[in-house]
C-alpha atoms as a PDB file:
ATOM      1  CA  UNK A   1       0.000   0.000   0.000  1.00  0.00           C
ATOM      2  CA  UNK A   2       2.632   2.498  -0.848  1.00  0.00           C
ATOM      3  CA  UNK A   3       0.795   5.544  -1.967  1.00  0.00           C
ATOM      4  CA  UNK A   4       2.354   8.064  -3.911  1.00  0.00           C
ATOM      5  CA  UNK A   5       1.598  11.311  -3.616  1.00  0.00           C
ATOM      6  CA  UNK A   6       2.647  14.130  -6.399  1.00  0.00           C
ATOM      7  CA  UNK A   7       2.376  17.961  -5.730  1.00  0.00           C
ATOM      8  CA  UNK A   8       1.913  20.966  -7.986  1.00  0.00           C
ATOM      9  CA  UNK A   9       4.307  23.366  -8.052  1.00  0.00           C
ATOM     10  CA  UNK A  10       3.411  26.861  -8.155  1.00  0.00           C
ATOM     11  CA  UNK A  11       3.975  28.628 -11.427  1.00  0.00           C
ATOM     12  CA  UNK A  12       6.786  31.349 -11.610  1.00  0.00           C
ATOM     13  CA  UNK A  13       3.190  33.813 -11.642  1.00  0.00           C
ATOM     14  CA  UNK A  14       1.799  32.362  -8.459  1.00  0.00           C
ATOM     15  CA  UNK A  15       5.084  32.717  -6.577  1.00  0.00           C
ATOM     16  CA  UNK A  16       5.363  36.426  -8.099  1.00  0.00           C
ATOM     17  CA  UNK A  17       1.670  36.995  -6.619  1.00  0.00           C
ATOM     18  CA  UNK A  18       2.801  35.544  -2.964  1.00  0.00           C
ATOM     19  CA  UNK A  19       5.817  37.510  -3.120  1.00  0.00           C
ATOM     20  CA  UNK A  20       4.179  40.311  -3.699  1.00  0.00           C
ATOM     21  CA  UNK A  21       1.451  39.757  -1.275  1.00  0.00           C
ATOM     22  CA  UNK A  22       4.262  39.146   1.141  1.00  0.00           C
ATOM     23  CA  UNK A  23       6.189  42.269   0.284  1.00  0.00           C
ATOM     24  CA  UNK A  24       2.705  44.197   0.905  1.00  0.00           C
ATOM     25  CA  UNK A  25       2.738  42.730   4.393  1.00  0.00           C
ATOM     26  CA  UNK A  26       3.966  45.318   7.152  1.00  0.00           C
ATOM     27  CA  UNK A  27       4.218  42.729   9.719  1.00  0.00           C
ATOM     28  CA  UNK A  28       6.329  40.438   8.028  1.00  0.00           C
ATOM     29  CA  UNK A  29      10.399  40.479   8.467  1.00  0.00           C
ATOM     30  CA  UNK A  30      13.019  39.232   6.422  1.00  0.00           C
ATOM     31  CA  UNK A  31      15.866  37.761   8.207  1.00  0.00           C
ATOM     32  CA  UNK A  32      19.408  38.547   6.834  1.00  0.00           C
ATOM     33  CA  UNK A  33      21.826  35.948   6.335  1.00  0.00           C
ATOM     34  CA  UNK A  34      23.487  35.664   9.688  1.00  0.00           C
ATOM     35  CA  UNK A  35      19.978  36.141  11.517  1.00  0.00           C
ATOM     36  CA  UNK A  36      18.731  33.071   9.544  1.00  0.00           C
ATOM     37  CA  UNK A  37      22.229  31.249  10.206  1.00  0.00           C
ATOM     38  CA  UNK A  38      21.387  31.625  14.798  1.00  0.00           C
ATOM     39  CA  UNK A  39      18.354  29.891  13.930  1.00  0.00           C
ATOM     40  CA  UNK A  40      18.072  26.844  16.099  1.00  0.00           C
ATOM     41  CA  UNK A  41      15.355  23.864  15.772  1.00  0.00           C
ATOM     42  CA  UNK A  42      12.583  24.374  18.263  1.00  0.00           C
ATOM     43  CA  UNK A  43      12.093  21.356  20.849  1.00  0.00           C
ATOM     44  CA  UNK A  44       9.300  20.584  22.878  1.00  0.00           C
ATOM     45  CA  UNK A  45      10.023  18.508  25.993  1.00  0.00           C
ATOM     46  CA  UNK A  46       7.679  16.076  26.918  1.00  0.00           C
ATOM     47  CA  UNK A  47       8.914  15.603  30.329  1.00  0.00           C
ATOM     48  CA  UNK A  48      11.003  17.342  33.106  1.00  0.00           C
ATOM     49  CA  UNK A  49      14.366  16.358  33.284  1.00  0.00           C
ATOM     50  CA  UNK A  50      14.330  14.732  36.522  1.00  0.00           C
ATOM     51  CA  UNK A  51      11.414  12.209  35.211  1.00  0.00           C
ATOM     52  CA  UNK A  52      13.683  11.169  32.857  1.00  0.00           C
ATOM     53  CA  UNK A  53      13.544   7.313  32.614  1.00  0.00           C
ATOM     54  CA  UNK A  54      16.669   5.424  33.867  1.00  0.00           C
ATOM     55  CA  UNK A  55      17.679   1.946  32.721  1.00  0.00           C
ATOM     56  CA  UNK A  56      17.043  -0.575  36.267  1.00  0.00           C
ATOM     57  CA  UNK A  57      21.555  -0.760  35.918  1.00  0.00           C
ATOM     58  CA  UNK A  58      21.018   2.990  37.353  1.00  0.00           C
END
């Protein structure tokens, strides 16, 4: 059951319109290159440190 799943790209038009639509956007911020280079992954923890689980050798 391997499904295979294809996506449409967006024509060089459409990704003109978002652009500009994003250009028009006064809340919206374009990080320079070093800005985008600090950016870290974001990780949720699902548990406190100290309820991490230990292996019964601990």
């Amino acid at each position: 059951m391997n499904e295979v799943f294809k996506f449409a790209r967006n024509t060089p038009e459409e990704e003109a319109e978002i652009q500009r639509g994003i250009d028009m956007d006064p809340t919206t911020y374009v990080l320079s290159d070093e800005e985008f280079a600090q950016l870290r992954p974001f990780v949720r923890r699902t548990f406190k440190p100290e309820e991490q689980a230990t292996t019964p050798d601990e």
